[in-house]
Protein backbone atom coordinates (compact mmCIF):
# COMPACT_ATOMS: atom_id res chain seq x y z
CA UNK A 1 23.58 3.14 14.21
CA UNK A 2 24.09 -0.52 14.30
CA UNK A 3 24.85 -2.75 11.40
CA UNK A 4 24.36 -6.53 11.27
CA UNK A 5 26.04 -8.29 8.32
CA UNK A 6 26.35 -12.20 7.31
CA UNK A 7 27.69 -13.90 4.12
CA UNK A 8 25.17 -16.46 2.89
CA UNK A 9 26.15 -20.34 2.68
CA UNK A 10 26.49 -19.37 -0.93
CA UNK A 11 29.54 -17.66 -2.06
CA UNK A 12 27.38 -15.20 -3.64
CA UNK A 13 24.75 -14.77 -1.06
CA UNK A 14 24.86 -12.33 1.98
CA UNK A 15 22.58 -9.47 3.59
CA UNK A 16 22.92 -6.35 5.84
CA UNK A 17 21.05 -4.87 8.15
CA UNK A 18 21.29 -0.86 9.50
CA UNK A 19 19.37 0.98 11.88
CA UNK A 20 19.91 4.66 11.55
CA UNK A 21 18.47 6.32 14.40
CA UNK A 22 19.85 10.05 12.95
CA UNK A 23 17.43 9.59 9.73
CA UNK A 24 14.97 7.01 11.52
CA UNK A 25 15.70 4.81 8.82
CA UNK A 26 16.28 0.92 8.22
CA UNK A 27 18.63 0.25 5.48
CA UNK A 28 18.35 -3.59 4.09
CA UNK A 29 21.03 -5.15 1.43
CA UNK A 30 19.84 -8.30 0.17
CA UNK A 31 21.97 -10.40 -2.40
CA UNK A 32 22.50 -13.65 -3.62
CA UNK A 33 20.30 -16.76 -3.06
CA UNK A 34 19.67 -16.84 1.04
CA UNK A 35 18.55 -20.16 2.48
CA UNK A 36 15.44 -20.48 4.33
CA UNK A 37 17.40 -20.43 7.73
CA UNK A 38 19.19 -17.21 6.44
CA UNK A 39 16.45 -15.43 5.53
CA UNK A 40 14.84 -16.30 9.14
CA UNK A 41 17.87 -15.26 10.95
CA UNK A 42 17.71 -11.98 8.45
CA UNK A 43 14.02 -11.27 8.98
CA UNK A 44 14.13 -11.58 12.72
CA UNK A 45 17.68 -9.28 12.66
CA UNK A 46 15.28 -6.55 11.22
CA UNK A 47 12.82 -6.76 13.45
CA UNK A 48 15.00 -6.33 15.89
CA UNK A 49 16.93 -3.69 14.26
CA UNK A 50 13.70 -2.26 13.60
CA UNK A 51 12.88 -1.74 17.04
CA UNK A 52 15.50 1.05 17.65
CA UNK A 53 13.32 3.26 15.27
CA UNK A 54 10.94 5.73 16.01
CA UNK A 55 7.15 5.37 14.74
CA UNK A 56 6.92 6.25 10.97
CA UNK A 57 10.82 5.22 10.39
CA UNK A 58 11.45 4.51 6.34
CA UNK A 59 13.00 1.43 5.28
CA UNK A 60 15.40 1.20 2.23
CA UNK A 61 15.51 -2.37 0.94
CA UNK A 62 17.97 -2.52 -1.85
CA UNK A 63 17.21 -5.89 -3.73
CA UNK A 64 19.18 -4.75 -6.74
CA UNK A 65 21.60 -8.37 -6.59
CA UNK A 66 18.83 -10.26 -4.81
CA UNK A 67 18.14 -13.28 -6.46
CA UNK A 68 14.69 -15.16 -5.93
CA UNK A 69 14.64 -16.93 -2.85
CA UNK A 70 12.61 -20.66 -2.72
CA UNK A 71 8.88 -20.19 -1.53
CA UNK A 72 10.15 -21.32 1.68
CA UNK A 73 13.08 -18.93 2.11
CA UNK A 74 9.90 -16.35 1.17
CA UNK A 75 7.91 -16.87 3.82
CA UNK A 76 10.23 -15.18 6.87
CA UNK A 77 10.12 -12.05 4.23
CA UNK A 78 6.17 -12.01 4.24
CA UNK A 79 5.99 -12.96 8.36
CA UNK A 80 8.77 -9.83 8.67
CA UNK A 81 7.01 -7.61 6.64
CA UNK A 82 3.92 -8.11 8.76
CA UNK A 83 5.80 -6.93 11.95
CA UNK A 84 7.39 -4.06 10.35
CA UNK A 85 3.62 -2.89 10.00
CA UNK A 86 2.59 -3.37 13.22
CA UNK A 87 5.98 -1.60 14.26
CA UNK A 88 4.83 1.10 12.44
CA UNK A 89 6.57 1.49 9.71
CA UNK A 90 6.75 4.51 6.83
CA UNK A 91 8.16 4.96 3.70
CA UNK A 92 9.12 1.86 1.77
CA UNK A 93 11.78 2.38 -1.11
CA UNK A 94 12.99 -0.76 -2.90
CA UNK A 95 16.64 -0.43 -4.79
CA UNK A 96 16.50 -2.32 -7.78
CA UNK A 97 18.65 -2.57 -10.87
CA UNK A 98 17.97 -3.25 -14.74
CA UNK A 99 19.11 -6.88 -13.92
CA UNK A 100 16.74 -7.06 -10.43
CA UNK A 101 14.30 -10.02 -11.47
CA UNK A 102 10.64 -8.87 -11.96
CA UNK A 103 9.82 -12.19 -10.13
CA UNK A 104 11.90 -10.50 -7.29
CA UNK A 105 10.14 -7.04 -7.38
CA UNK A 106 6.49 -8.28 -7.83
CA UNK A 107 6.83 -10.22 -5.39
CA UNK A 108 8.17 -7.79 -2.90
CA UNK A 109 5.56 -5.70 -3.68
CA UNK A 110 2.62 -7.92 -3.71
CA UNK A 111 3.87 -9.40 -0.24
CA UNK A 112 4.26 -5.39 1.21
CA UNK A 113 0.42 -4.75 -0.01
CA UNK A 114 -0.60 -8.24 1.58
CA UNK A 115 1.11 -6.66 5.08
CA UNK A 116 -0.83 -3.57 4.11
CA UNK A 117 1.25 -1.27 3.03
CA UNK A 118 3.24 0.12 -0.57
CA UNK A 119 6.67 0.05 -1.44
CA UNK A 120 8.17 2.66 -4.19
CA UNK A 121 11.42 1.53 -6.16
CA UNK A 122 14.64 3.46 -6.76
CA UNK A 123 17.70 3.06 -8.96
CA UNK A 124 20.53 3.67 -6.07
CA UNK A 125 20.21 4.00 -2.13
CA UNK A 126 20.88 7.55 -2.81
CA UNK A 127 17.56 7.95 -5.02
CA UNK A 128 16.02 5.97 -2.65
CA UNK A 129 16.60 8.40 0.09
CA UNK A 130 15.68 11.36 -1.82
CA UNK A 131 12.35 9.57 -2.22
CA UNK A 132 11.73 9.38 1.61
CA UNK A 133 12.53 12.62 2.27
């Protein structure tokens, strides 16, 4: 298992990144407001992260204090979620909380169907890995 984690240049703003080879699962923490350049240095973490897994390995992206990035902080998300695909990715669960923007979820979801695949949503990580069991 290997984690990657970073604070944002805002005080509120960070991400995480697990690979967890045991459950062949990615586990993503997004929140805050990233910057472009975080979001590009967070996107190609999880591909590389990402690359420890097993065909089929489930991702758990919980977005629940992610806050909308700008449409150019979006576009590493979109190129990532692209290579995830081709890297064969699973399962898809999204955590997301009452206060999780709909902006933030549709887009998520809109971006995942663009890369050609669909993403469920979840109230807590553990719900979330219930799902992709």
């Amino acid at each position: 298992m290997s984690t990657i984690s970073k604070s944002g240049e805002n005080a509120d703003a960070s991400y995480e990144i697990r690979a967890d080879t045991t459950v062949n699962t990615l586990y993503l923490e997004f929140s805050g407001t990233l910057t472009a350049d975080e979001m590009q240095t967070a996107a190609d973490e999880t591909i590389d992260a990402a690359g420890s897994l097993d065909d089929g390995f489930g991702i758990i992206n919980d977005i629940s204090e992610f806050t909308p990035p700008s449409p150019e902080a979006a576009k590493p998300i979109q190129e990532a979620q692209v290579k995830l695909k081709e890297l064969g990715v699973g399962d898809v669960v999204r955590v997301v909380a009452a206060e999780t923007s709909t902006v933030t979820e549709n887009a998520f979801q809109r971006r995942s169907r663009q890369a050609g695949y669909e993403g469920k949503t979840a109230t807590s990580v553990a719900e979330a890995e219930r799902k992709l069991d």
